[in-house]
Protein backbone atom coordinates (compact mmCIF):
# COMPACT_ATOMS: atom_id res chain seq x y z
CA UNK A 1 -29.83 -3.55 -2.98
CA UNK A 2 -32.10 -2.32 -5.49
CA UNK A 3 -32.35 -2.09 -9.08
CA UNK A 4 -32.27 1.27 -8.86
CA UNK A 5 -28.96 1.31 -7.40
CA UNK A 6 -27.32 -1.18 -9.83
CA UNK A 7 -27.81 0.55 -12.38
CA UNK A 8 -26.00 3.77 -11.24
CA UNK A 9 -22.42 4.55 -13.11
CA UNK A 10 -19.27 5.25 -11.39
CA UNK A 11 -15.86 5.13 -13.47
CA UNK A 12 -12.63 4.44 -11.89
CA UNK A 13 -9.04 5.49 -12.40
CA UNK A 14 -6.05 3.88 -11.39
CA UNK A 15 -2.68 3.93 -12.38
CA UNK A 16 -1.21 0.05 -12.24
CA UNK A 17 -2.30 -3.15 -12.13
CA UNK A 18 -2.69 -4.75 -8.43
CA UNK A 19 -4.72 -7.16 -6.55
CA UNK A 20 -5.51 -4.60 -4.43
CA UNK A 21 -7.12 -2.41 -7.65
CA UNK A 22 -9.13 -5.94 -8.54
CA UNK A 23 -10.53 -6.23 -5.33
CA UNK A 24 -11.87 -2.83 -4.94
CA UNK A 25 -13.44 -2.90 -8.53
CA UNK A 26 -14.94 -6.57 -7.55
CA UNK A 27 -16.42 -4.73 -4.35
CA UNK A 28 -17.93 -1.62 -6.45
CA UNK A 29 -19.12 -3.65 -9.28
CA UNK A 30 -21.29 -5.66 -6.84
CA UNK A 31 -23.32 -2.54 -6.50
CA UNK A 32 -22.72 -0.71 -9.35
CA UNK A 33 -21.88 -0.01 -12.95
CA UNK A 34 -18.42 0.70 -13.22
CA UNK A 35 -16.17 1.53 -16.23
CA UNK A 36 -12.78 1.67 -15.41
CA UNK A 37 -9.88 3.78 -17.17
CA UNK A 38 -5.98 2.85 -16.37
CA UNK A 39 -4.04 5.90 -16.63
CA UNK A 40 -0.12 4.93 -17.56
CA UNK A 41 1.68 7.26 -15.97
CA UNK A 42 5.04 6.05 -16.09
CA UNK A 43 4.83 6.45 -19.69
CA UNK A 44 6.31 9.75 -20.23
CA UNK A 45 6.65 10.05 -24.21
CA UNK A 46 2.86 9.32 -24.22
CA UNK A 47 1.18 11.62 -21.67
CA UNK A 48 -0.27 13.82 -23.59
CA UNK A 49 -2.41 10.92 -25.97
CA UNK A 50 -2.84 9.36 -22.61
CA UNK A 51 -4.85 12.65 -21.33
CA UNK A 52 -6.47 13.07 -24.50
CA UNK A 53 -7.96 9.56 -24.03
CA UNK A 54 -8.79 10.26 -20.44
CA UNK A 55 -10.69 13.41 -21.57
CA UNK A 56 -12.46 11.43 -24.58
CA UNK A 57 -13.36 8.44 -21.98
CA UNK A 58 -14.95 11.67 -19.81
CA UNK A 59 -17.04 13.49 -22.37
CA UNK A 60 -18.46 10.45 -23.35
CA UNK A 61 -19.26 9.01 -19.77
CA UNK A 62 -19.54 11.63 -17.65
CA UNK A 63 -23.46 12.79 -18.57
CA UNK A 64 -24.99 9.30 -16.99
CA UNK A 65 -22.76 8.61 -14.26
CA UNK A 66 -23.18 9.59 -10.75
CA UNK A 67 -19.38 9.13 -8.92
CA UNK A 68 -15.75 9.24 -9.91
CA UNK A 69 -13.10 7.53 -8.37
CA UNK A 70 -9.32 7.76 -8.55
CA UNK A 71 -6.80 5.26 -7.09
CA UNK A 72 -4.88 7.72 -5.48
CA UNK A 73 -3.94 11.49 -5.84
CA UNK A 74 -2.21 13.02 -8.79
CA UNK A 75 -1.47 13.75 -12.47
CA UNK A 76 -3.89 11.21 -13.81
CA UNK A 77 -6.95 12.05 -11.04
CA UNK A 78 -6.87 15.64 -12.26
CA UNK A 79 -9.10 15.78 -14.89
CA UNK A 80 -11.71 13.28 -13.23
CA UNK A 81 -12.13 15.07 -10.33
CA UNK A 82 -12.50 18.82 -12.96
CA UNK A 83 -14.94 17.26 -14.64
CA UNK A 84 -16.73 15.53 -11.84
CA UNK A 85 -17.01 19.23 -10.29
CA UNK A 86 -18.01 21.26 -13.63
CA UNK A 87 -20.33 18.42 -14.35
CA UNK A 88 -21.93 18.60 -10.89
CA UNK A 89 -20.79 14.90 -10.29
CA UNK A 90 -19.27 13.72 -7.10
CA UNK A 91 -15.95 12.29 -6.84
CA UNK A 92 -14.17 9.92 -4.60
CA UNK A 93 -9.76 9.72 -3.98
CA UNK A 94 -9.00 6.29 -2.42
CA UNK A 95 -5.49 7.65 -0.72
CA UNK A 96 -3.08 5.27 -0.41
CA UNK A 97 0.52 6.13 0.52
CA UNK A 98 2.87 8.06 -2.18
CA UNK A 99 0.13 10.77 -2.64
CA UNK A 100 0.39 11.33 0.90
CA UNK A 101 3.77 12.22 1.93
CA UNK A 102 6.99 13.64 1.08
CA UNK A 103 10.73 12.55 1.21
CA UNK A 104 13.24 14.93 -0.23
CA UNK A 105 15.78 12.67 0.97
CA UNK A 106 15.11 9.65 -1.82
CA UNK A 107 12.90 11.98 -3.97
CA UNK A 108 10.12 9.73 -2.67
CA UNK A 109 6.34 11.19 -2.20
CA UNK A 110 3.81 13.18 -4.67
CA UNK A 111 4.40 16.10 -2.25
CA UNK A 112 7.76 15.67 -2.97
CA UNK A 113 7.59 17.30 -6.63
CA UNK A 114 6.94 20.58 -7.54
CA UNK A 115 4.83 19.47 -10.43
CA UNK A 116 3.13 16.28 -8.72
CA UNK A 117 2.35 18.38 -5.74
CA UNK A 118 -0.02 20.79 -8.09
CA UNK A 119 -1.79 18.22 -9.22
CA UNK A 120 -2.43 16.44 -5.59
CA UNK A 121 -3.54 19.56 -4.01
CA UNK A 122 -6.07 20.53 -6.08
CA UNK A 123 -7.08 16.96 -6.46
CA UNK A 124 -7.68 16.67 -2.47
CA UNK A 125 -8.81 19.99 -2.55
CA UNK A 126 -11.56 19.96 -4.93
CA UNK A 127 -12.47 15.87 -4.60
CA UNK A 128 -15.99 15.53 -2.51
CA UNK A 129 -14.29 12.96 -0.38
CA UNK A 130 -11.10 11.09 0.55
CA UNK A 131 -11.11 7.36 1.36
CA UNK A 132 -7.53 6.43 3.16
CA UNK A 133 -6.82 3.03 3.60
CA UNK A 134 -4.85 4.21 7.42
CA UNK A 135 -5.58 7.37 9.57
CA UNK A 136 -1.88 8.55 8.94
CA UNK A 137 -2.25 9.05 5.42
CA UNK A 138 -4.04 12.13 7.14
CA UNK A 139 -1.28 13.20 9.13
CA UNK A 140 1.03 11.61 12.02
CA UNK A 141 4.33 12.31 13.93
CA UNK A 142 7.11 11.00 11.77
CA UNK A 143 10.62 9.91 13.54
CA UNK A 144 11.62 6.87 12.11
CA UNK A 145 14.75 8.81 9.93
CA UNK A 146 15.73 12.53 10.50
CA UNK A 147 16.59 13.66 7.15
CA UNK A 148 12.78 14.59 6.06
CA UNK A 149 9.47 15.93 7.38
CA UNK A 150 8.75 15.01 11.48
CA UNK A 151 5.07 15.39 10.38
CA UNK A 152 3.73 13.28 7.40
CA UNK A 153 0.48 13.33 5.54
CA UNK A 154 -2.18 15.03 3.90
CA UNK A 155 -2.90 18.07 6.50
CA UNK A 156 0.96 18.29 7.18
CA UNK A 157 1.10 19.54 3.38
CA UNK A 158 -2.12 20.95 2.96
CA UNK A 159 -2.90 22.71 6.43
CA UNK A 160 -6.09 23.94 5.34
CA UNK A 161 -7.57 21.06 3.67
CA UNK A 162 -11.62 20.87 4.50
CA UNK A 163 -12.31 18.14 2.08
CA UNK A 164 -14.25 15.47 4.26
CA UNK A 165 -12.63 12.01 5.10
CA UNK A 166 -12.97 8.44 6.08
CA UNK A 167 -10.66 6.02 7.21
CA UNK A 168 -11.56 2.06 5.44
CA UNK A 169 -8.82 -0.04 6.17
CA UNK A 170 -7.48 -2.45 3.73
CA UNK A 171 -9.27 -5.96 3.65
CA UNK A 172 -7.78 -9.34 3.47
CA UNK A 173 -9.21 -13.00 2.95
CA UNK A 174 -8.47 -15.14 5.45
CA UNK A 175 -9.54 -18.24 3.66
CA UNK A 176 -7.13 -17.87 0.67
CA UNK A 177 -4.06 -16.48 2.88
CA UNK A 178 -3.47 -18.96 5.32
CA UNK A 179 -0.50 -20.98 6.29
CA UNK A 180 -0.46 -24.39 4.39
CA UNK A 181 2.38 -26.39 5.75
CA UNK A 182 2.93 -28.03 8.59
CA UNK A 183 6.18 -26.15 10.02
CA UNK A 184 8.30 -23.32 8.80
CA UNK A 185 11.62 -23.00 7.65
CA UNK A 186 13.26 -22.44 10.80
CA UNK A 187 15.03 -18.58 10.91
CA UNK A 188 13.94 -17.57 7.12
CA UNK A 189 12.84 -14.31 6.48
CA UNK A 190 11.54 -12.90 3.11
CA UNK A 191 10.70 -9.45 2.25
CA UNK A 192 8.79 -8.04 -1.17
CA UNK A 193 10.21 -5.55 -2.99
CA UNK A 194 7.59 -4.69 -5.99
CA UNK A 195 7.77 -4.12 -9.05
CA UNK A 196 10.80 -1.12 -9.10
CA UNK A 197 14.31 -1.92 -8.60
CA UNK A 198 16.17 1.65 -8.30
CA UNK A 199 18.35 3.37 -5.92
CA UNK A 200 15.23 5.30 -4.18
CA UNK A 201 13.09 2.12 -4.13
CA UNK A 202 15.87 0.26 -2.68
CA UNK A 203 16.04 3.03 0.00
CA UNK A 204 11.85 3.10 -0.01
CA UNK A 205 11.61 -0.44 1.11
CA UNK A 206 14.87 -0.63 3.34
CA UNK A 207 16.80 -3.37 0.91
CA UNK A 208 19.76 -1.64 2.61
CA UNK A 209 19.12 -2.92 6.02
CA UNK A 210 17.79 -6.09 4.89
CA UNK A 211 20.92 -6.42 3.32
CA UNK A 212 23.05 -5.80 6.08
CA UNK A 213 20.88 -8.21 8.23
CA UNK A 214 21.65 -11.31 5.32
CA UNK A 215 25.86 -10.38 5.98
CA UNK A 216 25.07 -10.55 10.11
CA UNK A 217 22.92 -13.35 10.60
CA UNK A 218 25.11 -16.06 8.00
CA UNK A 219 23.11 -18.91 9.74
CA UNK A 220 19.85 -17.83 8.65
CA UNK A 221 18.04 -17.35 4.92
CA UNK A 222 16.52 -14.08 3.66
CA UNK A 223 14.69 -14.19 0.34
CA UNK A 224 13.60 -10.92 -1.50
CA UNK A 225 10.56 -11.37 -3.65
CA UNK A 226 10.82 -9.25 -6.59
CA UNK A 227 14.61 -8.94 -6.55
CA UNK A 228 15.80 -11.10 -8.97
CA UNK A 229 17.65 -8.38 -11.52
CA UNK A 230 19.10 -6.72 -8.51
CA UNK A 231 22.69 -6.13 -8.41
CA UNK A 232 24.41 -6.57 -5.32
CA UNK A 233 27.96 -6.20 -4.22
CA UNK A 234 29.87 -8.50 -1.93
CA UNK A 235 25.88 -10.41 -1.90
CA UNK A 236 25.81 -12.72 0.62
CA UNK A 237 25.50 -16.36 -0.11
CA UNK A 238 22.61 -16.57 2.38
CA UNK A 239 20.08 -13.83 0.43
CA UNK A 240 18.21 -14.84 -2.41
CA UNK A 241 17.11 -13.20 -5.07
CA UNK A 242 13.48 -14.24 -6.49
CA UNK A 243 11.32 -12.64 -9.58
CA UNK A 244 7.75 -11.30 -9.12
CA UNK A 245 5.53 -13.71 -7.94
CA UNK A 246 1.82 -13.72 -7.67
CA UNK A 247 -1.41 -15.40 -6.69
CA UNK A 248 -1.20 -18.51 -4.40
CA UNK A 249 2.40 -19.01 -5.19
CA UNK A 250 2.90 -16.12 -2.82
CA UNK A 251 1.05 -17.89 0.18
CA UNK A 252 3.07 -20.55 -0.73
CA UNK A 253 6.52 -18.40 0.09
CA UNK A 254 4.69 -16.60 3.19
CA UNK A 255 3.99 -20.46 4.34
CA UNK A 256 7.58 -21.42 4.42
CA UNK A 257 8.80 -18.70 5.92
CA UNK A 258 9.33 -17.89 9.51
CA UNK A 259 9.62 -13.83 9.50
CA UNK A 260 8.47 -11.26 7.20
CA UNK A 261 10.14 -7.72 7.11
CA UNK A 262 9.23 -4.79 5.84
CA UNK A 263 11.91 -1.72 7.00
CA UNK A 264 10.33 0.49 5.01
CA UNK A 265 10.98 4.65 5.12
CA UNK A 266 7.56 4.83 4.20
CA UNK A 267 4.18 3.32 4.28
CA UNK A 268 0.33 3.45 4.20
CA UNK A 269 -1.29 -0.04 4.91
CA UNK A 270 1.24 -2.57 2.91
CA UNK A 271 -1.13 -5.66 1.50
CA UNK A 272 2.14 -7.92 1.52
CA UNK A 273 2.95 -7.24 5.25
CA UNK A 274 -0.78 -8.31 5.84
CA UNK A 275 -0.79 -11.30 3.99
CA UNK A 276 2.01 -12.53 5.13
CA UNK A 277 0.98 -12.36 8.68
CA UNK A 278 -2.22 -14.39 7.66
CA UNK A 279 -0.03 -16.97 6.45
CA UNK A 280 1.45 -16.74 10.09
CA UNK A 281 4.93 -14.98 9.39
CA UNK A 282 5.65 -12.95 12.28
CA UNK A 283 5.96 -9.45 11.31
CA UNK A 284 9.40 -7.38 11.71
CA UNK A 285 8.43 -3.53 10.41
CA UNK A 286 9.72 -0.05 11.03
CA UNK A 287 7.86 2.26 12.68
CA UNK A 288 6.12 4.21 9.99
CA UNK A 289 2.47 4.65 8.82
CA UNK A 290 0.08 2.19 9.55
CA UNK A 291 2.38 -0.91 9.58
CA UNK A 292 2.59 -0.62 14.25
CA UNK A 293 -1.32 -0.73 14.33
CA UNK A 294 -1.26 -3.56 12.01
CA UNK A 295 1.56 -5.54 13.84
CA UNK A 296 0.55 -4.07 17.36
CA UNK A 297 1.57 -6.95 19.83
CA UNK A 298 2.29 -9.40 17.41
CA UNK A 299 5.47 -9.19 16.06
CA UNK A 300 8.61 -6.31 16.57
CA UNK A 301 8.91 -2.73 15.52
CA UNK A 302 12.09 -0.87 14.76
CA UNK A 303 11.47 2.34 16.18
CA UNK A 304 14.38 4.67 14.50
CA UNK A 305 16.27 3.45 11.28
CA UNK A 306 19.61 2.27 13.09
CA UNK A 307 21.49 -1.03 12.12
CA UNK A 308 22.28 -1.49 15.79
CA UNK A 309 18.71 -1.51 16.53
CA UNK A 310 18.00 -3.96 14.00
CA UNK A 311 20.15 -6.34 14.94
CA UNK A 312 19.56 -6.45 18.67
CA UNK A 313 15.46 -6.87 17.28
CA UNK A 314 16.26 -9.50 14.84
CA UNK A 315 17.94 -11.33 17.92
CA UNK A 316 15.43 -10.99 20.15
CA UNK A 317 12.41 -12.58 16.99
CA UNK A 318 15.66 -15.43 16.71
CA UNK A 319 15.52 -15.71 20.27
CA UNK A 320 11.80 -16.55 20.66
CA UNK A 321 11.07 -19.79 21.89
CA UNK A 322 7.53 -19.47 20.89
CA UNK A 323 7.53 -18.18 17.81
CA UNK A 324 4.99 -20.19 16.21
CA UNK A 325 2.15 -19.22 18.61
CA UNK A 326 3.31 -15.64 17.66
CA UNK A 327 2.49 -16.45 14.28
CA UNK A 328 -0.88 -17.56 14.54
CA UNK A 329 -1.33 -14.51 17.16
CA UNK A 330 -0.48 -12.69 13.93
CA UNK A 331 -2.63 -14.18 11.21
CA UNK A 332 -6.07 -13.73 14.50
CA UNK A 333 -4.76 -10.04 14.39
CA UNK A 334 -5.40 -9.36 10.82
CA UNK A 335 -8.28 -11.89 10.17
CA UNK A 336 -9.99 -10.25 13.39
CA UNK A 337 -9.23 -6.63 12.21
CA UNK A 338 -9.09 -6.12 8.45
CA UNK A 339 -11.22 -8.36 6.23
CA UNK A 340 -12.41 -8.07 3.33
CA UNK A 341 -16.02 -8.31 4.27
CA UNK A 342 -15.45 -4.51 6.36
CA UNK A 343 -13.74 -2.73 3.36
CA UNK A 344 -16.36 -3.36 1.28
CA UNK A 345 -19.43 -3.04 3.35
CA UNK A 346 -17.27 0.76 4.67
CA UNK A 347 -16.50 1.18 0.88
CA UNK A 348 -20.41 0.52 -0.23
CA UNK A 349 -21.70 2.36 2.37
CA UNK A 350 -19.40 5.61 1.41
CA UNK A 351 -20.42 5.53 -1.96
CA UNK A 352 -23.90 5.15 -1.43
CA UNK A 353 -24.31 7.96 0.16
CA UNK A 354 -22.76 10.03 -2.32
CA UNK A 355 -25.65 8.76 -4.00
């Protein structure tokens, strides 16, 4: 690339810190100058000096700098994508799950809140272009659980969106996800729960079935990544709780284990359920957002939230007497598919010619 283009200034908003945050910023800077702002919004008691900084940051770097981006949708994406449109700027939303949808049921979903929903629409409305990491982040047929929306999405929400978009799927690196050992723990399954431990997370990420799978199967191990201050009644002796891990501890867990699951109400394009495959785990997901493209063939889908189900597919993964060529159909699927070499060469190109 040119000097020319080096030099050009985009700053970038995000909300939390994540690999996933790094990795996009690593991309960008390659190309460009980028200053980046991290907007706490979980931080109540300090919103307002929070958006007084964000406005600051803006004055000051908004005159020489030629794209704004926000990690998602919302409160904290508001002002960037104002001032990016009073300023004659262009600005970009990467869309990436929670700013997409909405769940009454668990309170889950920006579209979910009066308030939150404000902010999102006229974020998608009045952004010059949405990035979504998975096409259903723009809208898809939802039946996993009947207590919320059958349609989920950005045009289920805002019908008469005309905001442009483009779909750049998540990428992974093959070379630092990988499986390292030689076999598995035979019938282990892990899941990873984040960083949030309440009642509506628990719900979010389907803890409750995952816990009800632990009490069935007592001859198997199931490890939850990110559980450790759970509280659990009647826990069985078979499900472990672990803390936040990160880094290449984490490939070390995916390694040993056979299964990964991820029963989730809702998704966009999960980064754990990805790396885990690359580190061979074969994949157990519900059927929401973009986790069936990413499993496809490769693993099992629970089609409807329903213990029942679960257990007959949890049988049937048990029950598979090749489950290690499974695995490494799993880890070709995403290292074929979603790497990181495509996100950023989609992400570069995108930017460039907002140019």
């Amino acid at each position: 690339m040119s000097n020319a283009i080096k030099k050009n200034k985009i700053l970038y908003f995000y909300t939390i810190q994540s690999t996933f945050i790094q990795k996009d910023i690593e991309i960008i800077s390659s190309e460009f100058s980028v200053k980046i702002f991290m907007f706490n919004v979980y931080n109540k008691k300090k919103l307002i000096i929070i958006f007084f900084k964000q406005f600051l940051f803006l004055f000051i770097n908004i005159f020489n700098t030629k794209i704004v981006i926000s990690q998602f949708a919302g409160i904290h994406s508001c002002l960037p994508v104002l001032f990016a449109k009073l300023f004659f700027k262009k600005s970009v939303i990467v869309a990436g799950g929670t700013d997409c949808v909405s769940f009454p049921s668990i309170n889950y979903g920006n579209f979910a809140n009066k308030n939150n929903s404000f902010f999102t629409r006229f974020c998608f409305k009045h952004t010059s272009i949405i990035l979504p990491v998975h096409k259903s982040l723009i809208f898809y047929d939802y039946n996993y659980q009947p207590y919320d929306f059958k349609h989920q999405g950005i045009k289920q929400f805002i019908p008469n969106l005309k905001t442009n978009y483009t779909v750049i799927y998540n990428g992974y690196d093959s070379k630092y996800w990988h499986h390292k050992f030689k076999l598995k723990n035979s019938k282990s399954f892990v899941t990873v729960l984040g960083h949030v431990n309440s009642k509506f997370t628990l719900l979010l990420k389907g803890i409750d079935l995952y816990i009800e799978i632990a009490k069935k199967f007592t001859d198997c191990t199931f490890t939850i990544i990110g559980g450790k201050s759970l509280i659990i009644e009647d826990k069985p002796n078979n499900l472990f709780l672990e803390p936040t891990i990160w880094g290449e501890k984490m490939v070390d867990v995916f390694s040993s284990h056979q299964f990964y699951v991820q029963l989730s109400i809702s998704e966009g394009f999960p980064n754990a359920l990805s790396e885990a495959m690359l580190c061979e785990c074969i994949p157990i997901v519900s059927n929401v957002g973009g986790m069936p493209d990413i499993v496809e063939d490769c693993g099992y889908i629970l089609k409807q939230k329903n213990i029942n189900d679960v257990y007959k597919l949890v049988t049937l993964a048990l029950n598979n007497n090749d489950a290690a060529t499974l695995g490494r159909k799993a880890r070709k699927r995403i290292k074929t598919n979603y790497t990181f070499e495509n996100r950023k060469n989609k992400l570069l190109n995108e930017l460039q010619k907002l140019i």
